[in-house]
C-alpha atoms as a PDB file:
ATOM      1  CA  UNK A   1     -22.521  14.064  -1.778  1.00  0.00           C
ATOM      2  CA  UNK A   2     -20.577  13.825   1.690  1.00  0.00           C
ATOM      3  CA  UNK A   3     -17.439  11.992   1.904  1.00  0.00           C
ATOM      4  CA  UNK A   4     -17.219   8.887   4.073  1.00  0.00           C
ATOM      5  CA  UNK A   5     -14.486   9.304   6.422  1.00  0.00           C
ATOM      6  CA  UNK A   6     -11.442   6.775   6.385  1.00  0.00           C
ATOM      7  CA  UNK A   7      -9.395   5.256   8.705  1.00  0.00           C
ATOM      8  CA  UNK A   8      -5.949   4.179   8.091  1.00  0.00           C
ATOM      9  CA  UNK A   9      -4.816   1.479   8.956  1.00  0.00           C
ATOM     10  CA  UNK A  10      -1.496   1.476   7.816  1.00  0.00           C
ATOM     11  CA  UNK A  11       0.760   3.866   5.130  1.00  0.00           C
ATOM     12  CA  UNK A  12       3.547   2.914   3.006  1.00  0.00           C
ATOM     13  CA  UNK A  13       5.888   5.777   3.326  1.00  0.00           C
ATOM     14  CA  UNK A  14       8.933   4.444   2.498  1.00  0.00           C
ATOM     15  CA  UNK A  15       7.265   3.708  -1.009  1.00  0.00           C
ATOM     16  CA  UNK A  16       7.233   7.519  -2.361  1.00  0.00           C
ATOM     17  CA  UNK A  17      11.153   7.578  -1.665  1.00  0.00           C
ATOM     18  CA  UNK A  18      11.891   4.179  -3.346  1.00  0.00           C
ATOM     19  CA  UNK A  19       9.406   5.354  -5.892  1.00  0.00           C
ATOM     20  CA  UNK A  20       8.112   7.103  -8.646  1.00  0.00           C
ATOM     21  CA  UNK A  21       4.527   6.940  -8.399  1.00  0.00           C
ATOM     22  CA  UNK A  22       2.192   6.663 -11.913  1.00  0.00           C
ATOM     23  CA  UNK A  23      -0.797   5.908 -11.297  1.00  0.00           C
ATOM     24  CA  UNK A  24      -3.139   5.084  -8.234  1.00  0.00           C
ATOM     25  CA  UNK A  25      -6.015   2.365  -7.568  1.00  0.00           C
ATOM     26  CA  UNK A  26      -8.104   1.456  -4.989  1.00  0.00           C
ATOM     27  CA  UNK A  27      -8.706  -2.068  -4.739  1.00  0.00           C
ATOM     28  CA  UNK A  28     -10.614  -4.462  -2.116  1.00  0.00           C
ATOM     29  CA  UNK A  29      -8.907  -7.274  -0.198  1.00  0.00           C
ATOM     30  CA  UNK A  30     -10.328 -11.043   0.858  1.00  0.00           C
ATOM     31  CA  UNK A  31      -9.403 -11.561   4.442  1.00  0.00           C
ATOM     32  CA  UNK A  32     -10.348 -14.002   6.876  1.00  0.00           C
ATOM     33  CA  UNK A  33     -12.256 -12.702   9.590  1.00  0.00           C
ATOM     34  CA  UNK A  34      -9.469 -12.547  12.461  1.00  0.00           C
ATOM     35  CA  UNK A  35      -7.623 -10.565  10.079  1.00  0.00           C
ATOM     36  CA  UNK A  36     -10.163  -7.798   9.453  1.00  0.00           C
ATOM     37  CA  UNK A  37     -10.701  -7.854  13.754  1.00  0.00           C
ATOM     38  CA  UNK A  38      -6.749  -7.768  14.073  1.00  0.00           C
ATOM     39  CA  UNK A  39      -7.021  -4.479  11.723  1.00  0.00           C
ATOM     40  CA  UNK A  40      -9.063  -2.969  13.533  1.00  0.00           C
ATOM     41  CA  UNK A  41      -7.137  -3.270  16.441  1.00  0.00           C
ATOM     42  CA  UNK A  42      -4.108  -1.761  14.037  1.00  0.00           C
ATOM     43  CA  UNK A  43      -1.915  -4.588  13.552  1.00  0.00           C
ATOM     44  CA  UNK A  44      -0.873  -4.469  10.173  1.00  0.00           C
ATOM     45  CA  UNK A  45       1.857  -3.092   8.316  1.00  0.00           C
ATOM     46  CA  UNK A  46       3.252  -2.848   5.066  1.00  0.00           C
ATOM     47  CA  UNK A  47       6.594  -2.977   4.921  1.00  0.00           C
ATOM     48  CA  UNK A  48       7.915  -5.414   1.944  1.00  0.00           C
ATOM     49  CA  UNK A  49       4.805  -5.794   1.027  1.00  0.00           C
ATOM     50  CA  UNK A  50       4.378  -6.069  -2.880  1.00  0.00           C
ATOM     51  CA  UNK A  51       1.776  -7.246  -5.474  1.00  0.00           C
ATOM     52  CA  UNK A  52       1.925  -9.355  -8.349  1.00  0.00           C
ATOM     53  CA  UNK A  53      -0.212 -10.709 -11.099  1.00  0.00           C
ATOM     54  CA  UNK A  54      -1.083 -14.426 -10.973  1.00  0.00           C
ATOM     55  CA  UNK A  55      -3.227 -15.892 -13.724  1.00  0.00           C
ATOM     56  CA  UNK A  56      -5.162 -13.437 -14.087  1.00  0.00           C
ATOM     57  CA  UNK A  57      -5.938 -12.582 -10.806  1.00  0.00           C
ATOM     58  CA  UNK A  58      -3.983  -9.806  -8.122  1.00  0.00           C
ATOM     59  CA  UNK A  59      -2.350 -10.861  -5.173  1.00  0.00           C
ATOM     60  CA  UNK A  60      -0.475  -9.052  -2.262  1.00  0.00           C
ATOM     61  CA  UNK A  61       2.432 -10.741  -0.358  1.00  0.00           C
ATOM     62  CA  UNK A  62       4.615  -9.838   2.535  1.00  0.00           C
ATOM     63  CA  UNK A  63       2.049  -7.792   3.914  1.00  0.00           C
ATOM     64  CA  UNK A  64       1.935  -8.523   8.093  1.00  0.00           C
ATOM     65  CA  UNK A  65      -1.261  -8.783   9.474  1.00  0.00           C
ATOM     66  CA  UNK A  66      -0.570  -9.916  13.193  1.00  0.00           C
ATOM     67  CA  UNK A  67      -2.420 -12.792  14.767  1.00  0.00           C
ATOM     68  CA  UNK A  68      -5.868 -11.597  16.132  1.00  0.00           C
ATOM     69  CA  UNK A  69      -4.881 -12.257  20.436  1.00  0.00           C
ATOM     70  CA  UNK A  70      -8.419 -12.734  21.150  1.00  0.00           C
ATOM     71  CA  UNK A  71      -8.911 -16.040  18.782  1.00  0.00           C
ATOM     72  CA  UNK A  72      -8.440 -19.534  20.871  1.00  0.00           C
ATOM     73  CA  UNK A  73      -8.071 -21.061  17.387  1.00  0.00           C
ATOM     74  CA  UNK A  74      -8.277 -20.789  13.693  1.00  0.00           C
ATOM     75  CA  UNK A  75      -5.966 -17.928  14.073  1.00  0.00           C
ATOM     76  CA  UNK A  76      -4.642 -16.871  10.605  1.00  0.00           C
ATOM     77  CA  UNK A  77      -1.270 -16.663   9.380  1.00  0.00           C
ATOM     78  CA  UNK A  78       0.628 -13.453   9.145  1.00  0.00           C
ATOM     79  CA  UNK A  79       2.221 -13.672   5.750  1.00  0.00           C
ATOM     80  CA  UNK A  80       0.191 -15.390   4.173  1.00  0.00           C
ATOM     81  CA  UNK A  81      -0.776 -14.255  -0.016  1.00  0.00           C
ATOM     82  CA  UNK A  82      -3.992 -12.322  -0.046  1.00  0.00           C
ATOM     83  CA  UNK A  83      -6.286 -11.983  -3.170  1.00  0.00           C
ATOM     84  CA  UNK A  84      -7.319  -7.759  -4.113  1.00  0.00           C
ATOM     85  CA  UNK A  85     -10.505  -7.310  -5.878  1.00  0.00           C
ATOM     86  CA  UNK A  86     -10.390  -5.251  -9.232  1.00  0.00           C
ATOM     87  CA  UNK A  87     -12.602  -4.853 -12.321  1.00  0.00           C
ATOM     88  CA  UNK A  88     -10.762  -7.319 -14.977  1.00  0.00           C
ATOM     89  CA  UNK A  89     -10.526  -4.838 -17.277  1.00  0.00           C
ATOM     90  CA  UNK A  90      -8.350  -2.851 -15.109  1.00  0.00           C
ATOM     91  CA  UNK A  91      -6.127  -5.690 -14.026  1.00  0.00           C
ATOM     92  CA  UNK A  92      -5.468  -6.471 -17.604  1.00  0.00           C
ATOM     93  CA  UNK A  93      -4.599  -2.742 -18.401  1.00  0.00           C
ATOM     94  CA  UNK A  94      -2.051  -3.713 -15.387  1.00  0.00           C
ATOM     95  CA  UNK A  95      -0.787  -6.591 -16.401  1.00  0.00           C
ATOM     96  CA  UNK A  96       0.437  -4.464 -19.539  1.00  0.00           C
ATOM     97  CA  UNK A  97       2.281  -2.022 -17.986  1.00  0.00           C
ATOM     98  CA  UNK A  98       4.241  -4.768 -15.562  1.00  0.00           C
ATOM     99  CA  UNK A  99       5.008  -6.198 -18.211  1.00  0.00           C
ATOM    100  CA  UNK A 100       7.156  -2.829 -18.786  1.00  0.00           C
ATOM    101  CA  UNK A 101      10.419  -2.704 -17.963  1.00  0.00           C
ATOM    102  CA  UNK A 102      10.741  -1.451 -14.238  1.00  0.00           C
ATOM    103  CA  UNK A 103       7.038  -1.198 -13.234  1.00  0.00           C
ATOM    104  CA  UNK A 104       6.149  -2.473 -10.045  1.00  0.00           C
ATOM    105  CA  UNK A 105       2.393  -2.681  -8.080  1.00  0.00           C
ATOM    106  CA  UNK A 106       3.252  -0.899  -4.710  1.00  0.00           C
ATOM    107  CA  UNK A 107       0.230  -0.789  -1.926  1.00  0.00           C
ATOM    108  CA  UNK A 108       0.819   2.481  -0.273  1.00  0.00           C
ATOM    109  CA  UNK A 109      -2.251   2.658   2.578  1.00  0.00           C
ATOM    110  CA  UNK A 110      -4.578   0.053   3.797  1.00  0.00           C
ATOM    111  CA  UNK A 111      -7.449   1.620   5.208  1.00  0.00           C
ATOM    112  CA  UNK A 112     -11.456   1.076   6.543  1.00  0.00           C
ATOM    113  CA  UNK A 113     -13.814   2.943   4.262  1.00  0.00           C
ATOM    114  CA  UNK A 114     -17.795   2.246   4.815  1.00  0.00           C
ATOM    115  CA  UNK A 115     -16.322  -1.026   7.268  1.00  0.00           C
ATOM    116  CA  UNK A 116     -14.689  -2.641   4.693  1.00  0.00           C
ATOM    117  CA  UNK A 117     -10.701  -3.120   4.056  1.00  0.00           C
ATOM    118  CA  UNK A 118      -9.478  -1.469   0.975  1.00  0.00           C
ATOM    119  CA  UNK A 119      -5.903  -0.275  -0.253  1.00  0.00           C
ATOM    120  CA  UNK A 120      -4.141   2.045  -2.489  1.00  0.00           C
ATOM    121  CA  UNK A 121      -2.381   0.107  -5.049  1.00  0.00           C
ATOM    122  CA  UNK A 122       0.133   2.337  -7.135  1.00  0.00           C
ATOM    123  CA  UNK A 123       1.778   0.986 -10.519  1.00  0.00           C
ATOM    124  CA  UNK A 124       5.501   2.697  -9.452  1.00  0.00           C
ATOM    125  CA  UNK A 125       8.484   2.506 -11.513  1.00  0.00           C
ATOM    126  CA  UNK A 126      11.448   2.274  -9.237  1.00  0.00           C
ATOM    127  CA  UNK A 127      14.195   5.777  -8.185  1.00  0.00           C
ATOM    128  CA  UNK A 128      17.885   4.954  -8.688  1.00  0.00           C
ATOM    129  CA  UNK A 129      20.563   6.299  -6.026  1.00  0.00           C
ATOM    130  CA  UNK A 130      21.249   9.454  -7.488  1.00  0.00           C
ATOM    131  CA  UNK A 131      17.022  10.620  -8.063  1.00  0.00           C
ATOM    132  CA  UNK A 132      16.510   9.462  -4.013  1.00  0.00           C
ATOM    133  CA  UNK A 133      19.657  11.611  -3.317  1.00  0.00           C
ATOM    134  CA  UNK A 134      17.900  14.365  -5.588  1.00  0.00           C
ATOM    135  CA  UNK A 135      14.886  14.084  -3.128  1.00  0.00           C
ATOM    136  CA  UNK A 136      16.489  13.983  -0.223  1.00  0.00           C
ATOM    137  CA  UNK A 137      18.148  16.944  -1.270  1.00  0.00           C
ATOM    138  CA  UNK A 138      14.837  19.040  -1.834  1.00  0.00           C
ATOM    139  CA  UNK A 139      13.271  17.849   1.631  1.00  0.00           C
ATOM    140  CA  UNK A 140      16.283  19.159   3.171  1.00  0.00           C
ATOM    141  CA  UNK A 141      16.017  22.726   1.245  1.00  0.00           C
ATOM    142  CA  UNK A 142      12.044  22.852   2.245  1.00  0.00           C
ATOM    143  CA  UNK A 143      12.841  22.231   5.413  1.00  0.00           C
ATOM    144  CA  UNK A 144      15.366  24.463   6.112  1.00  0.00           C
ATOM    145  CA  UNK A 145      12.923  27.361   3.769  1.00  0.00           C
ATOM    146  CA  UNK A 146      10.337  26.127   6.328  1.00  0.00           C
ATOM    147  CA  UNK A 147      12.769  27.278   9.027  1.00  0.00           C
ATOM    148  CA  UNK A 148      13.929  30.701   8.022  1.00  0.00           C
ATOM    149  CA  UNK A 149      10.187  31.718   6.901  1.00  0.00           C
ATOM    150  CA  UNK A 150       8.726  30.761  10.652  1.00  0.00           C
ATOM    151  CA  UNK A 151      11.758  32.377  12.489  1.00  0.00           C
ATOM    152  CA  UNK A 152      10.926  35.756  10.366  1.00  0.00           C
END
């Protein structure tokens, strides 16, 4: 079976340094449709964005999706809370581990597969100073490995 190809939209990279990343899912999104035009122009991003449980039902907030520039009117808001699609069964198993102490839902990419908007939800438990220190540390070692191998 081929692979459909992606295209991203936007990634979340601050979120594997603030981060300790458990356990993936990809969810779909309800948007409006200037919002889905002003992604595909790439005018999203996902910094602060988070998601929470609500009834029941997943949400995202804080992610920016700019105004569509095209649109006369009826133009959507930026902030504004969207609703992700998942199974039930799966947001309950969710709802569980939140419920944890220190778990957080943390969208990492927002991307176009088969023309439709989906994202990479990860259920993240949060680094303290000293573990981003730690990784900071080892990027700086495989960097400067990286270094020494290519000048060899």
């Amino acid at each position: 079976m081929e692979k459909t190809p992606i295209k991203i939209i936007s990634d979340n990279r601050k979120a594997k340094f603030n981060y300790f990343i458990e356990d993936e899912y990809e969810v779909g999104m309800v948007l409006l449709g200037t919002e889905v035009k002003s992604l595909r122009i790439g005018r999203g991003h996902l910094k602060d964005a988070y998601a929470r449980v609500v009834k029941g039902e997943l949400f995202l907030y804080q992610m920016h999706i700019g105004a569509y520039p095209f649109a006369r009117y009826n133009n959507h808001e930026p902030l504004r809370p969207r609703k992700l699609l998942m199974h039930k069964y799966e947001i309950k198993r969710l709802m569980g581990k939140v419920n944890e102490k220190g778990f957080s839902l943390v969208p990492l990419k927002v991307y176009f597969k088969d023309g439709k908007v989906k994202m990479t939800l990860a259920l993240a438990r949060g680094k303290r100073k000293p573990d981003k220190r730690e990784a900071i540390r080892q990027r700086d070692e495989k960097r400067d490995f990286e270094r020494i191998k290519k000048s060899h």
